[in-house]
C-alpha atoms as a PDB file:
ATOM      1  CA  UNK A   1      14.783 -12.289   7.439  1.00  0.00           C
ATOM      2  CA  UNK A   2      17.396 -10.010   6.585  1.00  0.00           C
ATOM      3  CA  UNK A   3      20.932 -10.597   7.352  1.00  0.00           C
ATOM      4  CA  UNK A   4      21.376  -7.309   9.654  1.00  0.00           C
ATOM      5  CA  UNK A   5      19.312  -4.063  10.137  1.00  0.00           C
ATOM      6  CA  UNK A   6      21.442  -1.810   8.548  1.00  0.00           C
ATOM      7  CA  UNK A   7      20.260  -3.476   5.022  1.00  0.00           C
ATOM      8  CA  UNK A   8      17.068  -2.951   5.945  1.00  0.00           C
ATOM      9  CA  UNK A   9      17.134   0.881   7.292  1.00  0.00           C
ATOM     10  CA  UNK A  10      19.630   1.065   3.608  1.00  0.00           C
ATOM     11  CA  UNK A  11      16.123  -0.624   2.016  1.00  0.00           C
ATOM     12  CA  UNK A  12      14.206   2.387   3.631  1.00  0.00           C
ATOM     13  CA  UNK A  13      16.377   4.970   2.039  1.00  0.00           C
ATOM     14  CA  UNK A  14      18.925   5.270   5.382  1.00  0.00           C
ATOM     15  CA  UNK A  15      22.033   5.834   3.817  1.00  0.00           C
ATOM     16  CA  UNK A  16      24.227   3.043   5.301  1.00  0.00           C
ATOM     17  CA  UNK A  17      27.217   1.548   3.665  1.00  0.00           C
ATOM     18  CA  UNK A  18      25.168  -1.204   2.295  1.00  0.00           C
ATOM     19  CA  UNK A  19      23.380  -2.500  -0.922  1.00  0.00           C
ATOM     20  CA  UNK A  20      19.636  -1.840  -0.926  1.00  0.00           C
ATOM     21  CA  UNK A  21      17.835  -5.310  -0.532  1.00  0.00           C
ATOM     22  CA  UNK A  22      14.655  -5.924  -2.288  1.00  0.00           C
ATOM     23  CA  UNK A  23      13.526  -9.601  -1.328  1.00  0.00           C
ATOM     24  CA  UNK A  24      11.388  -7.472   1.443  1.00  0.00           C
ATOM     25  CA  UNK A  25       8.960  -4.746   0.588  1.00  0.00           C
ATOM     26  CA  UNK A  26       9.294  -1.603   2.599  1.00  0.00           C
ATOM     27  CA  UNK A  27       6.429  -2.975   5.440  1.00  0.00           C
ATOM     28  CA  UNK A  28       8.272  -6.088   5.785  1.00  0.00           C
ATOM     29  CA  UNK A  29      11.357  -4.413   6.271  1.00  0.00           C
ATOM     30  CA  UNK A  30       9.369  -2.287   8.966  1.00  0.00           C
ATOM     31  CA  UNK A  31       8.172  -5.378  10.654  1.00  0.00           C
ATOM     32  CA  UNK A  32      11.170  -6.827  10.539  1.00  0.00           C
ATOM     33  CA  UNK A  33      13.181  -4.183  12.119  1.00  0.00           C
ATOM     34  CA  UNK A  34      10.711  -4.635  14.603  1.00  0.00           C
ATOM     35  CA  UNK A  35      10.050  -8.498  15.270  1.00  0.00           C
ATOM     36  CA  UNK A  36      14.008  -9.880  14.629  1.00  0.00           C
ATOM     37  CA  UNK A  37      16.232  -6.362  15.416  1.00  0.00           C
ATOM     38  CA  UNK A  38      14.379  -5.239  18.560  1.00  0.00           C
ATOM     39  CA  UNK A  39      13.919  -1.894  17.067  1.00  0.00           C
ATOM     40  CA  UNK A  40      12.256  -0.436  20.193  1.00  0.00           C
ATOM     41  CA  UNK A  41      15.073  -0.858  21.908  1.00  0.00           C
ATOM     42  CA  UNK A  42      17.598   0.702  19.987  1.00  0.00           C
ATOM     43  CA  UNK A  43      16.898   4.090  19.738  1.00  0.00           C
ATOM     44  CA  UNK A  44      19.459   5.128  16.784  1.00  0.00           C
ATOM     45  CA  UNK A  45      17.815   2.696  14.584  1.00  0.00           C
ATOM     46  CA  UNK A  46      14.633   3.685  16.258  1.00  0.00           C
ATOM     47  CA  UNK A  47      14.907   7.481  15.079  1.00  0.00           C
ATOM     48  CA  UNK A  48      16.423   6.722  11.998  1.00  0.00           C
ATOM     49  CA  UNK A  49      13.152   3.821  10.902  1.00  0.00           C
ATOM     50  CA  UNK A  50      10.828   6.842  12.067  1.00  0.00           C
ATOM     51  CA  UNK A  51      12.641   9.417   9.451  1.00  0.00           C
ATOM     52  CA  UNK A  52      12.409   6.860   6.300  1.00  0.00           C
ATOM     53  CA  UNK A  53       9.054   5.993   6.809  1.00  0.00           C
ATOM     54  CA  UNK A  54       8.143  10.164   7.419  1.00  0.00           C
ATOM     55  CA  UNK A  55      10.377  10.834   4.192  1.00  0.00           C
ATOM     56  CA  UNK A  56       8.884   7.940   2.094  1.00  0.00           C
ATOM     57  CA  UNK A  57       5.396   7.602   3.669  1.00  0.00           C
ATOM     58  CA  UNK A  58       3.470   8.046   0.673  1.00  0.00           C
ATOM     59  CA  UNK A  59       4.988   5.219  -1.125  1.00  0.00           C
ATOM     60  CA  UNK A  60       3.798   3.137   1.742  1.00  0.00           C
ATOM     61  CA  UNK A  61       0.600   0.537   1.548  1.00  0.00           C
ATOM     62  CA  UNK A  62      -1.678   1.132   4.224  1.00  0.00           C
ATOM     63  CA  UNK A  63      -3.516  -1.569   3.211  1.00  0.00           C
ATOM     64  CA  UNK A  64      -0.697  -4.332   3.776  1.00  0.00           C
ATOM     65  CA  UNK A  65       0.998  -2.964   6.547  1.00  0.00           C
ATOM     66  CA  UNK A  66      -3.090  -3.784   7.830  1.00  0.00           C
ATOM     67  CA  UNK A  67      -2.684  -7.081   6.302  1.00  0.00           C
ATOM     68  CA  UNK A  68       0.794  -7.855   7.813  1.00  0.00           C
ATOM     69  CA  UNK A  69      -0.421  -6.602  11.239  1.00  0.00           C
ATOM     70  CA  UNK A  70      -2.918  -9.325  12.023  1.00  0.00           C
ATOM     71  CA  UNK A  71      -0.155 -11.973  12.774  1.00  0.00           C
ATOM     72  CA  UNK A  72       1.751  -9.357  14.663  1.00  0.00           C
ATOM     73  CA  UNK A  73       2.155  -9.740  18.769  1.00  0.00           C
ATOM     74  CA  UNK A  74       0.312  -6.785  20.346  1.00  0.00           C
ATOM     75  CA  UNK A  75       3.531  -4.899  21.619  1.00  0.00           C
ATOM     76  CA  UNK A  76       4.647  -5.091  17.971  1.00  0.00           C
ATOM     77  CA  UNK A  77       1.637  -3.852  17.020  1.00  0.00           C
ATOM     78  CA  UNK A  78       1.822  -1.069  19.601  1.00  0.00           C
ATOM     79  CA  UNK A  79       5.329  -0.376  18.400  1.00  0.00           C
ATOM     80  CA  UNK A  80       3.948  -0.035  14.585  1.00  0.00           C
ATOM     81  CA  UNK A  81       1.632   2.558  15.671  1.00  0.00           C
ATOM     82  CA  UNK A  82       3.774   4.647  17.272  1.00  0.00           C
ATOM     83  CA  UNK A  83       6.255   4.591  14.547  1.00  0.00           C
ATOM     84  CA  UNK A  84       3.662   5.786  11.789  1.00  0.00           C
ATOM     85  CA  UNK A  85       0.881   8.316  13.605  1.00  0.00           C
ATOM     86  CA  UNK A  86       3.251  10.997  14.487  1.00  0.00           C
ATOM     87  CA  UNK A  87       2.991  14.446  14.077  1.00  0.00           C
ATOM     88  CA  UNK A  88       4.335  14.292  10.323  1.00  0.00           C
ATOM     89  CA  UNK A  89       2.057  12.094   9.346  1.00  0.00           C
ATOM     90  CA  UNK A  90       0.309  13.128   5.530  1.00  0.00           C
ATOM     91  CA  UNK A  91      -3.051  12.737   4.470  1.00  0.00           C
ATOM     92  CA  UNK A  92      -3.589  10.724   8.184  1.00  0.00           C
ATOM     93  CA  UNK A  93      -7.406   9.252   6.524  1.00  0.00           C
ATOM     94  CA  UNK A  94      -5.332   7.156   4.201  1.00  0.00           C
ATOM     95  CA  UNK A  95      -4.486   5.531   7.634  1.00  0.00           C
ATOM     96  CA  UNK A  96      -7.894   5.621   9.275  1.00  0.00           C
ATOM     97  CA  UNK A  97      -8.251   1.953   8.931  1.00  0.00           C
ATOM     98  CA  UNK A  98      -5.147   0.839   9.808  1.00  0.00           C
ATOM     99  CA  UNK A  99      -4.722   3.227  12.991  1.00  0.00           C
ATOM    100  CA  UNK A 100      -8.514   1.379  13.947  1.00  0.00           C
ATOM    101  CA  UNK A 101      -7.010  -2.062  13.814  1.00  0.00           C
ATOM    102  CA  UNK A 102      -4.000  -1.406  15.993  1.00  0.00           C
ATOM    103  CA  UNK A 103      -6.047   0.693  18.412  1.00  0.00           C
ATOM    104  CA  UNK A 104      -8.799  -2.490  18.162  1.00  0.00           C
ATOM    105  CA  UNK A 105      -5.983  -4.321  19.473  1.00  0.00           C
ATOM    106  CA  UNK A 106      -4.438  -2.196  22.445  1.00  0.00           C
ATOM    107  CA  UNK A 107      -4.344  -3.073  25.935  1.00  0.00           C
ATOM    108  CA  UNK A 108      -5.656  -0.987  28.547  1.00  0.00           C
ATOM    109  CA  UNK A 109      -2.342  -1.854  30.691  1.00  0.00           C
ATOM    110  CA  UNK A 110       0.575   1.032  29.840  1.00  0.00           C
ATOM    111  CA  UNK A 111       3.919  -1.059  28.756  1.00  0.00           C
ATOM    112  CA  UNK A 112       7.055   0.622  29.476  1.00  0.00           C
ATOM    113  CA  UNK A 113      10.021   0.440  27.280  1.00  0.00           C
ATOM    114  CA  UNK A 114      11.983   2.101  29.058  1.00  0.00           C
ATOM    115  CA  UNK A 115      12.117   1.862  33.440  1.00  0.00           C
ATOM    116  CA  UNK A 116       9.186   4.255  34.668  1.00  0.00           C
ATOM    117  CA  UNK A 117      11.492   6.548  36.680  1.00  0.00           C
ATOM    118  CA  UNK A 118      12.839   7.933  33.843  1.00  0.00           C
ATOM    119  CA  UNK A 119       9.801   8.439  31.672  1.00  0.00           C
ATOM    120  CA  UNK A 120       7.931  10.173  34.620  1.00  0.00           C
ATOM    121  CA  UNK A 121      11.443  12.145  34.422  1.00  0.00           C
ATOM    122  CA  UNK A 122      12.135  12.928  31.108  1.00  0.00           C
ATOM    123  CA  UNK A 123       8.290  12.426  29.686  1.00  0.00           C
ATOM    124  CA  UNK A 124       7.187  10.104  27.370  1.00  0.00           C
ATOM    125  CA  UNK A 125       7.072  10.036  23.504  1.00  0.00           C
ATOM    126  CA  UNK A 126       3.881  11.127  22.645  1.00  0.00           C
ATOM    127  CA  UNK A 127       3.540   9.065  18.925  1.00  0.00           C
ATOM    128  CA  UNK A 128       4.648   5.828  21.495  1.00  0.00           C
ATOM    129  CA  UNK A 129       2.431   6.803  24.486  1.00  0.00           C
ATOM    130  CA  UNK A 130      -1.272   7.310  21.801  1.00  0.00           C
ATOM    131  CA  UNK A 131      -0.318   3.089  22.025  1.00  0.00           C
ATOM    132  CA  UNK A 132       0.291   2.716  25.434  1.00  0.00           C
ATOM    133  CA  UNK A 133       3.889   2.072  24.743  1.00  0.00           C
ATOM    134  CA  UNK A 134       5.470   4.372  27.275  1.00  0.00           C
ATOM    135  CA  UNK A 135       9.418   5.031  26.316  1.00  0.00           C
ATOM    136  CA  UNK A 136      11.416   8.427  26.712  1.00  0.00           C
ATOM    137  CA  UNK A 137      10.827  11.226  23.636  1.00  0.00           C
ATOM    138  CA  UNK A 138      12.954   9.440  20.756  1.00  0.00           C
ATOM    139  CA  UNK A 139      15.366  11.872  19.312  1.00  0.00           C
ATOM    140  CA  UNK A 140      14.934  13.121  15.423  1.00  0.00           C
ATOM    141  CA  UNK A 141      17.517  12.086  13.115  1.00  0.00           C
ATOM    142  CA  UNK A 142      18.944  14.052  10.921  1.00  0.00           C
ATOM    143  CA  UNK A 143      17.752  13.963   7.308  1.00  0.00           C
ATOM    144  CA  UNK A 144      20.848  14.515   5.462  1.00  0.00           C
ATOM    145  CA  UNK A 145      20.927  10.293   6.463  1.00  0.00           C
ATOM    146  CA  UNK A 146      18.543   9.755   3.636  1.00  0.00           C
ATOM    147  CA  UNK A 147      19.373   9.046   0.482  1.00  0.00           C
ATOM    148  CA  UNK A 148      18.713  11.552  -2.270  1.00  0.00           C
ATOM    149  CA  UNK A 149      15.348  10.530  -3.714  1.00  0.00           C
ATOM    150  CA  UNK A 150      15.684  10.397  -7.233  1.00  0.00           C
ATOM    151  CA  UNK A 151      19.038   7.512  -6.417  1.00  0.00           C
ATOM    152  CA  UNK A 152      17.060   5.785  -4.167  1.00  0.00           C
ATOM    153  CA  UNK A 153      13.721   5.654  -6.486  1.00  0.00           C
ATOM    154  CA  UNK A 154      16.108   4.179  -9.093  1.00  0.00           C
ATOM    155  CA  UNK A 155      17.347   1.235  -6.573  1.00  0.00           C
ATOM    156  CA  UNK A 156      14.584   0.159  -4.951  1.00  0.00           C
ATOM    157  CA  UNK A 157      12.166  -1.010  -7.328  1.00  0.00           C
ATOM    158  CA  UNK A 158       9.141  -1.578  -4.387  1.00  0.00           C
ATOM    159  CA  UNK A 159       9.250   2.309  -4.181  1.00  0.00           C
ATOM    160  CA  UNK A 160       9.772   3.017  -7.559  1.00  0.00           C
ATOM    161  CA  UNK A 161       6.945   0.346  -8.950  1.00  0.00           C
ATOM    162  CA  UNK A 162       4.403   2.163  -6.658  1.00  0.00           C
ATOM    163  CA  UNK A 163       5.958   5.806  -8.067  1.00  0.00           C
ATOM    164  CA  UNK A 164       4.814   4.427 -11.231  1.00  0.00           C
ATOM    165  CA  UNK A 165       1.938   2.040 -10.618  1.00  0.00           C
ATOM    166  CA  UNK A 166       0.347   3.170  -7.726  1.00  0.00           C
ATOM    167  CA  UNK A 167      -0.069   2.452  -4.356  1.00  0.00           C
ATOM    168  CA  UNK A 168      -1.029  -1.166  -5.028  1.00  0.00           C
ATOM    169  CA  UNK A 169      -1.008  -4.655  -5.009  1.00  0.00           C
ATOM    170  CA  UNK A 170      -0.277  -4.727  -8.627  1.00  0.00           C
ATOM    171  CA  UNK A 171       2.959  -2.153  -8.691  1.00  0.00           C
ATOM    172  CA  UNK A 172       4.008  -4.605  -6.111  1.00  0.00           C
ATOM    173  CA  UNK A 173       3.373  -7.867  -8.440  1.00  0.00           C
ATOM    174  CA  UNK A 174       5.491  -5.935 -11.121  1.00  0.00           C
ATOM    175  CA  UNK A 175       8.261  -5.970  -8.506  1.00  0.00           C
ATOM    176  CA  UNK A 176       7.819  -9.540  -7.684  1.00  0.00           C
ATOM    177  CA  UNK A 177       7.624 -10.800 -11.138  1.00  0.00           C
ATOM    178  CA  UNK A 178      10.526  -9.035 -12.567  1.00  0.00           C
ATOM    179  CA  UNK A 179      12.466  -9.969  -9.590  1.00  0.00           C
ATOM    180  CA  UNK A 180      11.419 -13.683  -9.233  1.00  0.00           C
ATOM    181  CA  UNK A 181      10.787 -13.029  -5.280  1.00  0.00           C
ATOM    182  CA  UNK A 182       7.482 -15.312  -5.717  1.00  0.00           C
ATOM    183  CA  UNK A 183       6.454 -17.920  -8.240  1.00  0.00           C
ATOM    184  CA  UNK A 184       2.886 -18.279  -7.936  1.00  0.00           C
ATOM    185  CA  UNK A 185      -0.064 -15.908  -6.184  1.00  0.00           C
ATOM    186  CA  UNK A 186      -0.920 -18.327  -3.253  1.00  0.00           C
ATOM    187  CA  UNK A 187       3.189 -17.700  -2.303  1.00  0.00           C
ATOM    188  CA  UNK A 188       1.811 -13.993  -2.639  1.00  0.00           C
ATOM    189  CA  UNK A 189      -1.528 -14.194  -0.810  1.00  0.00           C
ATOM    190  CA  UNK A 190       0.197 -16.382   1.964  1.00  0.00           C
ATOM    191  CA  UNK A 191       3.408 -14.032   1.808  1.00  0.00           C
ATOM    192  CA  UNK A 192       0.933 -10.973   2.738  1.00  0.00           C
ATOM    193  CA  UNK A 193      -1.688 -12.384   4.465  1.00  0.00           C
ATOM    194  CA  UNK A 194      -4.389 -11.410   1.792  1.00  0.00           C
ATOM    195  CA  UNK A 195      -6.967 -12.230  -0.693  1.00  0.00           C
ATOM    196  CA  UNK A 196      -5.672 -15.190  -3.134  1.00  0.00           C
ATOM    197  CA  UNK A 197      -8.689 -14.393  -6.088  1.00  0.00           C
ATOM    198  CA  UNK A 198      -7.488 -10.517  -6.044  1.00  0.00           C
ATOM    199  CA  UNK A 199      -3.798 -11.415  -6.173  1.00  0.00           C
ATOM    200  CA  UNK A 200      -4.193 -14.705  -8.752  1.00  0.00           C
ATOM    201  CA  UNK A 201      -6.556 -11.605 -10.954  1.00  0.00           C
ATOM    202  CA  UNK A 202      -3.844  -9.309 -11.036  1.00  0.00           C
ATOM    203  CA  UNK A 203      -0.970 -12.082 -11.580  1.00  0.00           C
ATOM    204  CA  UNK A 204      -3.192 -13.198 -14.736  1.00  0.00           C
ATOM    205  CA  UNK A 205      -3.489  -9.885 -15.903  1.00  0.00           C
ATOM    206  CA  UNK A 206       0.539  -9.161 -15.684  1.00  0.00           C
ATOM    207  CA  UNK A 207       1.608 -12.265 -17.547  1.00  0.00           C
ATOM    208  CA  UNK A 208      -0.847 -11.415 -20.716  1.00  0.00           C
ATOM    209  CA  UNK A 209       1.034  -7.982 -20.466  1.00  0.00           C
ATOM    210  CA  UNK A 210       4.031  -9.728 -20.666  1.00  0.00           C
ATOM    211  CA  UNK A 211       2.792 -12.169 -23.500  1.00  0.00           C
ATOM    212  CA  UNK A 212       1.771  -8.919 -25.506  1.00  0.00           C
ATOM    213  CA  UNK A 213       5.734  -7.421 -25.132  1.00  0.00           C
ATOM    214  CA  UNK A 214       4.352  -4.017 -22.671  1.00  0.00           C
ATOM    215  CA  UNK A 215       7.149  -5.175 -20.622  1.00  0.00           C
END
């Protein structure tokens, strides 16, 4: 866990006063906003988690935010949702699988973030609601709080890896290996809540790169 959330939002591309952290990958940093800041109920931090992952979203693995989300408490899971299938959402059947596990996992009872008066009041936020999480319309931040890209590609190495790599598991085991954030692919698997053959594969393949001096 990270020390606050404004090192996290910074490890989105937010542009807080803070260094950018890399011990979490950009889902983690998601999740954690969510599980140990109470992001739903913080609507700054809210808005501003919403505009890095609309800005950045195609640096994103569906794939392990699906991974991730299996250990996740339902409202959590509710809360993911509503933060990624908005109305800005690119190439949406990159999601398809993800959006079918979360909606798997919904429950037919409406959970209100905020007290019902005011949502029957002021409405409800339509990416939120598709989930059943019912909360007023959360405001859009303004995008001059982003970094520029081309800094923030050059400081966050999860982002830039993928850039480079691809969307994968094995731009992310670049990041991992040059960064000593793991030290063996079970720490990995277990880590992300995935395969340990495909992950041990790929670490195998990235050290004989290494023994033959690519990088």
């Amino acid at each position: 866990m990270s020390k606050d959330a404004y090192t996290l939002l910074s490890s989105l591309g937010i542009s807080f006063d803070r260094e950018i952290d890399i011990s979490l990958s950009p889902e983690e940093c998601i999740i954690s906003l969510l599980v140990d800041f109470e992001l739903l109920n913080n609507r700054r931090h809210l808005s501003l988690a919403i505009l890095a992952f609309q800005e950045y979203q195609d640096y994103f693995r569906p794939d392990l935010f699906d991974h991730l989300a299996r250990e996740l408490p339902y409202q959590i899971q509710m809360g993911l949702g509503g933060i990624i299938f908005r109305e800005r959402l690119r190439n949406p059947g990159r999601w398809n699988n993800l959006k079918k596990l979360l909606s798997s996992n919904l429950i037919s009872k409406q959970v209100f973030i905020d007290q019902k008066k005011l949502v029957t009041l002021r409405g409800s936020d339509p990416g939120f609601a598709a989930f059943n999480l019912m909360m007023t319309p959360v405001a859009k931040s303004d995008p001059k709080k982003l970094f520029l890209e081309d800094m923030f590609l050059r400081q966050n190495q999860w982002f830039a890896n993928r850039l480079f790599f691809g969307t994968t598991s094995r731009a992310d085991i670049v990041t991992i290996r040059r960064n000593h954030l793991e030290a063996t692919p079970y720490r990995i698997a277990k880590r992300f809540n995935c395969s340990i053959p495909s992950i041990t594969k790929t670490w195998n393949d990235l050290i004989r790169v290494q023994e033959l001096g690519f990088f």
